[in-house]
N, C-alpha and C. Protein backbone atom coordinates (compact mmCIF):
# COMPACT_ATOMS: atom_id res chain seq x y z
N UNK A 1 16.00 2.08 -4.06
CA UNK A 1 15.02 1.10 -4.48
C UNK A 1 13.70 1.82 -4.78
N UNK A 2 12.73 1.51 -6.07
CA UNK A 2 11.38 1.84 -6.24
C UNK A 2 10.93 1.39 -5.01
N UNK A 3 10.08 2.30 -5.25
CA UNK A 3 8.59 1.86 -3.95
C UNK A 3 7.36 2.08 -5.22
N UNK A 4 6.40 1.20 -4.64
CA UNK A 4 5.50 0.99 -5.37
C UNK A 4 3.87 1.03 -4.30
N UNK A 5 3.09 1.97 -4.90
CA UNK A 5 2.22 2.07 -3.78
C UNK A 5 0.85 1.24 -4.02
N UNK A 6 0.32 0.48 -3.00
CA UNK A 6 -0.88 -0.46 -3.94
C UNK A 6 -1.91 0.36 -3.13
N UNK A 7 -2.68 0.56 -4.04
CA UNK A 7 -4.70 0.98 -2.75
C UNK A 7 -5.67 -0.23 -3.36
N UNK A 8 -6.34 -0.52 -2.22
CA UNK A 8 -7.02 -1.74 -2.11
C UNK A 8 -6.04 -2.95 -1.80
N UNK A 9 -5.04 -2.33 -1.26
CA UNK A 9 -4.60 -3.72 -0.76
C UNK A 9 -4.77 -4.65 -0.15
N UNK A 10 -6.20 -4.40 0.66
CA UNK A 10 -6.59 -5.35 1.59
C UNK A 10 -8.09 -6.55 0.78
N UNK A 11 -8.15 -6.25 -0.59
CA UNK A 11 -9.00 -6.85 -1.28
C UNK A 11 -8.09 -8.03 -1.88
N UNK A 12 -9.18 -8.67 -2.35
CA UNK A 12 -8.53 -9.93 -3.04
C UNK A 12 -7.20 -10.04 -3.77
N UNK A 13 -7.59 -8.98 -4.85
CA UNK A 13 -6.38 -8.75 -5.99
C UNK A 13 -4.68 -8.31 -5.09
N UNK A 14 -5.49 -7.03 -4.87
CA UNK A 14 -4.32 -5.88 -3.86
C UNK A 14 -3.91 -7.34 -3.46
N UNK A 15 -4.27 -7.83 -2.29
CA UNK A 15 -3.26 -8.73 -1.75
C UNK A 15 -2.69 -9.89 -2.11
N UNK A 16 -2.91 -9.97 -3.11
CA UNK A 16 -2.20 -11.20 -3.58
C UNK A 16 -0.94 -10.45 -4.59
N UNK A 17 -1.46 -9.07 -5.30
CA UNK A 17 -0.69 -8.41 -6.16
C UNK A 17 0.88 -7.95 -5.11
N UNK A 18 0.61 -7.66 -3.68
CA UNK A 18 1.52 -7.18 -2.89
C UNK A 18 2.37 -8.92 -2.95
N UNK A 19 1.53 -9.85 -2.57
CA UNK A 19 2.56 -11.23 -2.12
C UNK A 19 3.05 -11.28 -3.56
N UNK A 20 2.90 -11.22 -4.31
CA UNK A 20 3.98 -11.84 -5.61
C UNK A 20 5.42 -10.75 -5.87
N UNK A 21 4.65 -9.17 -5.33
CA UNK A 21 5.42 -8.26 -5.62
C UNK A 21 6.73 -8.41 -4.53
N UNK A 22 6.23 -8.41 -3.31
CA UNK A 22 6.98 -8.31 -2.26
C UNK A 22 8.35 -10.21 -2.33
N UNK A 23 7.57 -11.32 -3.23
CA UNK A 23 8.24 -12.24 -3.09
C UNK A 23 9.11 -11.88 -3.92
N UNK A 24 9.26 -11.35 -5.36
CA UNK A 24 10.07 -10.51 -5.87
C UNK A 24 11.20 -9.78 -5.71
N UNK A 25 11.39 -9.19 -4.17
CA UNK A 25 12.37 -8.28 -3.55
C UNK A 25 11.59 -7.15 -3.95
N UNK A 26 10.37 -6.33 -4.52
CA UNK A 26 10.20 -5.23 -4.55
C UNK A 26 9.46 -4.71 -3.50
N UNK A 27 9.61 -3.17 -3.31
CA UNK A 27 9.49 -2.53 -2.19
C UNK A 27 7.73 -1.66 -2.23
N UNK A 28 6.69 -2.51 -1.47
CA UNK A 28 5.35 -2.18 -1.78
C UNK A 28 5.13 -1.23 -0.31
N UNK A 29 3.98 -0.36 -0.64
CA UNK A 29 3.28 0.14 0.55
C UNK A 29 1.60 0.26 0.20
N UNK A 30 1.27 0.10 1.18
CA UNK A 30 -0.40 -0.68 1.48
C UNK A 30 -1.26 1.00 2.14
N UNK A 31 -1.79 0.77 0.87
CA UNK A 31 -2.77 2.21 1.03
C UNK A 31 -4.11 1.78 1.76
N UNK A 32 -4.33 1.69 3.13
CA UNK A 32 -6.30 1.09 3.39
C UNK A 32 -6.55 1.94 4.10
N UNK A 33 -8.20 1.72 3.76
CA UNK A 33 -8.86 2.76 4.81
C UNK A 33 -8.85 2.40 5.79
N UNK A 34 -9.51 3.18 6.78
CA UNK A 34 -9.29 2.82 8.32
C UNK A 34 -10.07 1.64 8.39
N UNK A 35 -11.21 1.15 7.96
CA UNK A 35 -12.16 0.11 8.11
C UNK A 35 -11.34 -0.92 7.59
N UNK A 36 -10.50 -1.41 6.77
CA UNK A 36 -9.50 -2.26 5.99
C UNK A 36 -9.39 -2.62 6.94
N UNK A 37 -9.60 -4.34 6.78
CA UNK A 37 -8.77 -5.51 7.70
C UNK A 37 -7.18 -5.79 7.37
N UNK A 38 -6.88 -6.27 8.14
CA UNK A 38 -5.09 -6.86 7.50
C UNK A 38 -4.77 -7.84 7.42
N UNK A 39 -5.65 -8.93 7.68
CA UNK A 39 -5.55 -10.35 7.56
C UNK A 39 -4.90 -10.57 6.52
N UNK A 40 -5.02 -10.08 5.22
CA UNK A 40 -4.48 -11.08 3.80
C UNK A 40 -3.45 -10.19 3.68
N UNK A 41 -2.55 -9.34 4.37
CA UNK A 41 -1.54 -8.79 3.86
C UNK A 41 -0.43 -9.14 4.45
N UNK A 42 0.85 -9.57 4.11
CA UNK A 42 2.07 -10.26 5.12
C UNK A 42 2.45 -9.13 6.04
N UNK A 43 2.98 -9.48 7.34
CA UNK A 43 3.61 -8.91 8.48
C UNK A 43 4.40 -8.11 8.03
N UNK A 44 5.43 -8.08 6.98
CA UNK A 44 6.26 -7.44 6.86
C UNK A 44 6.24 -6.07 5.89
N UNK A 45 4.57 -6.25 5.01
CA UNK A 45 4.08 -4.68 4.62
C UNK A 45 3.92 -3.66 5.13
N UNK A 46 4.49 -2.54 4.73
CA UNK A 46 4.31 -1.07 4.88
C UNK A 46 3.07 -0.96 4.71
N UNK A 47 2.35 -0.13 5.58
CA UNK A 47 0.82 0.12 5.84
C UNK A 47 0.75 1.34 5.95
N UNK A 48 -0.09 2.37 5.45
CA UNK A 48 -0.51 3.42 5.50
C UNK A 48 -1.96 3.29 5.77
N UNK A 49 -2.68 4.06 6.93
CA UNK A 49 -4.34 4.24 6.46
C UNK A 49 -4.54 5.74 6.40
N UNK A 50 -5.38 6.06 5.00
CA UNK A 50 -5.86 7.05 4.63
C UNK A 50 -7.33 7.20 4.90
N UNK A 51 -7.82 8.17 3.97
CA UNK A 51 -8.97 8.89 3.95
C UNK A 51 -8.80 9.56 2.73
N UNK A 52 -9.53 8.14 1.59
CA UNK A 52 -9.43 8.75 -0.05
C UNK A 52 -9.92 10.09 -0.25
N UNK A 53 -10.98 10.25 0.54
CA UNK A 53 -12.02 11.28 0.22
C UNK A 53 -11.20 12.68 0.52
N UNK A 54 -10.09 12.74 1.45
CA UNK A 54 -9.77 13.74 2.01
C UNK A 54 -8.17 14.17 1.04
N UNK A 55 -8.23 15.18 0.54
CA UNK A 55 -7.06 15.36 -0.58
C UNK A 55 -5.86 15.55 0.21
N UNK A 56 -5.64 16.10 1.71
CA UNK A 56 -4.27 15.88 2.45
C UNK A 56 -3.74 14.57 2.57
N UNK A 57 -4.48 13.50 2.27
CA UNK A 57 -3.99 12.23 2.42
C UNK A 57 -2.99 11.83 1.48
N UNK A 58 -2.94 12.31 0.98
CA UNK A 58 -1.75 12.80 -0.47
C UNK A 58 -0.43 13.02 0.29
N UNK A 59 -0.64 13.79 1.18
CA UNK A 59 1.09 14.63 1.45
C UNK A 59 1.83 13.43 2.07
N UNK A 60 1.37 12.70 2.77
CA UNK A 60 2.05 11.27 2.90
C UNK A 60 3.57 11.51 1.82
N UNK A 61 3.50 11.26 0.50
CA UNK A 61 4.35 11.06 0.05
C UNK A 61 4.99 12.37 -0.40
N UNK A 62 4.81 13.37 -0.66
CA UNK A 62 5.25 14.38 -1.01
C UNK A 62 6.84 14.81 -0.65
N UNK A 63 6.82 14.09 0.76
CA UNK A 63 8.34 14.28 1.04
C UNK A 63 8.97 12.74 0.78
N UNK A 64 8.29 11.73 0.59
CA UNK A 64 8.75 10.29 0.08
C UNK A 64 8.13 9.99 -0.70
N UNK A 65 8.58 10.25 -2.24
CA UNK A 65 8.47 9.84 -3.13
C UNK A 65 7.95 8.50 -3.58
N UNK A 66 7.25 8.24 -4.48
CA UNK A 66 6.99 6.89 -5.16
C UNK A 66 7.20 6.72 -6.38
N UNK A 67 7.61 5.42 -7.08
CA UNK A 67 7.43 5.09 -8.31
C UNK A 67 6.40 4.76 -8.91
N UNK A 68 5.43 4.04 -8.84
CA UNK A 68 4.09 3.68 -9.51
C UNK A 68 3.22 3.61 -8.42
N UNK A 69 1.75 3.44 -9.01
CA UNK A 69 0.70 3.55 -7.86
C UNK A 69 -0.06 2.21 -8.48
């Protein structure tokens, strides 16, 4: 299955873009910073918190691949 990675998922768009995606059957993961609330994102999202600023925050996927960002 694609995985599809959203950043800003915890903003307006991001989370509503994850609920239509995820009602779909597709397979999302939730890029927030550490300050990111999780209120608007469903229980059952993949969550990652990064540190945009920091370029190792990258290797996350390097050994798990993604399809779109």
């Amino acid at each position: 299955m694609n995985k599809t990675v959203i950043t800003g998922a915890s903003g307006f768009l991001g989370s509503h873009i994850i609920k239509i995606m995820m009602d779909k059957g597709m397979s999302v993961h939730a890029l927030l910073r550490k300050s990111s609330s999780l209120k608007n994102l469903p229980d059952e999202c993949a969550i990652s918190r990064v540190d945009f600023m920091n370029p190792d925050s990258g290797e996350l996927y390097s050994s798990n691949p993604v399809s779109a960002v």
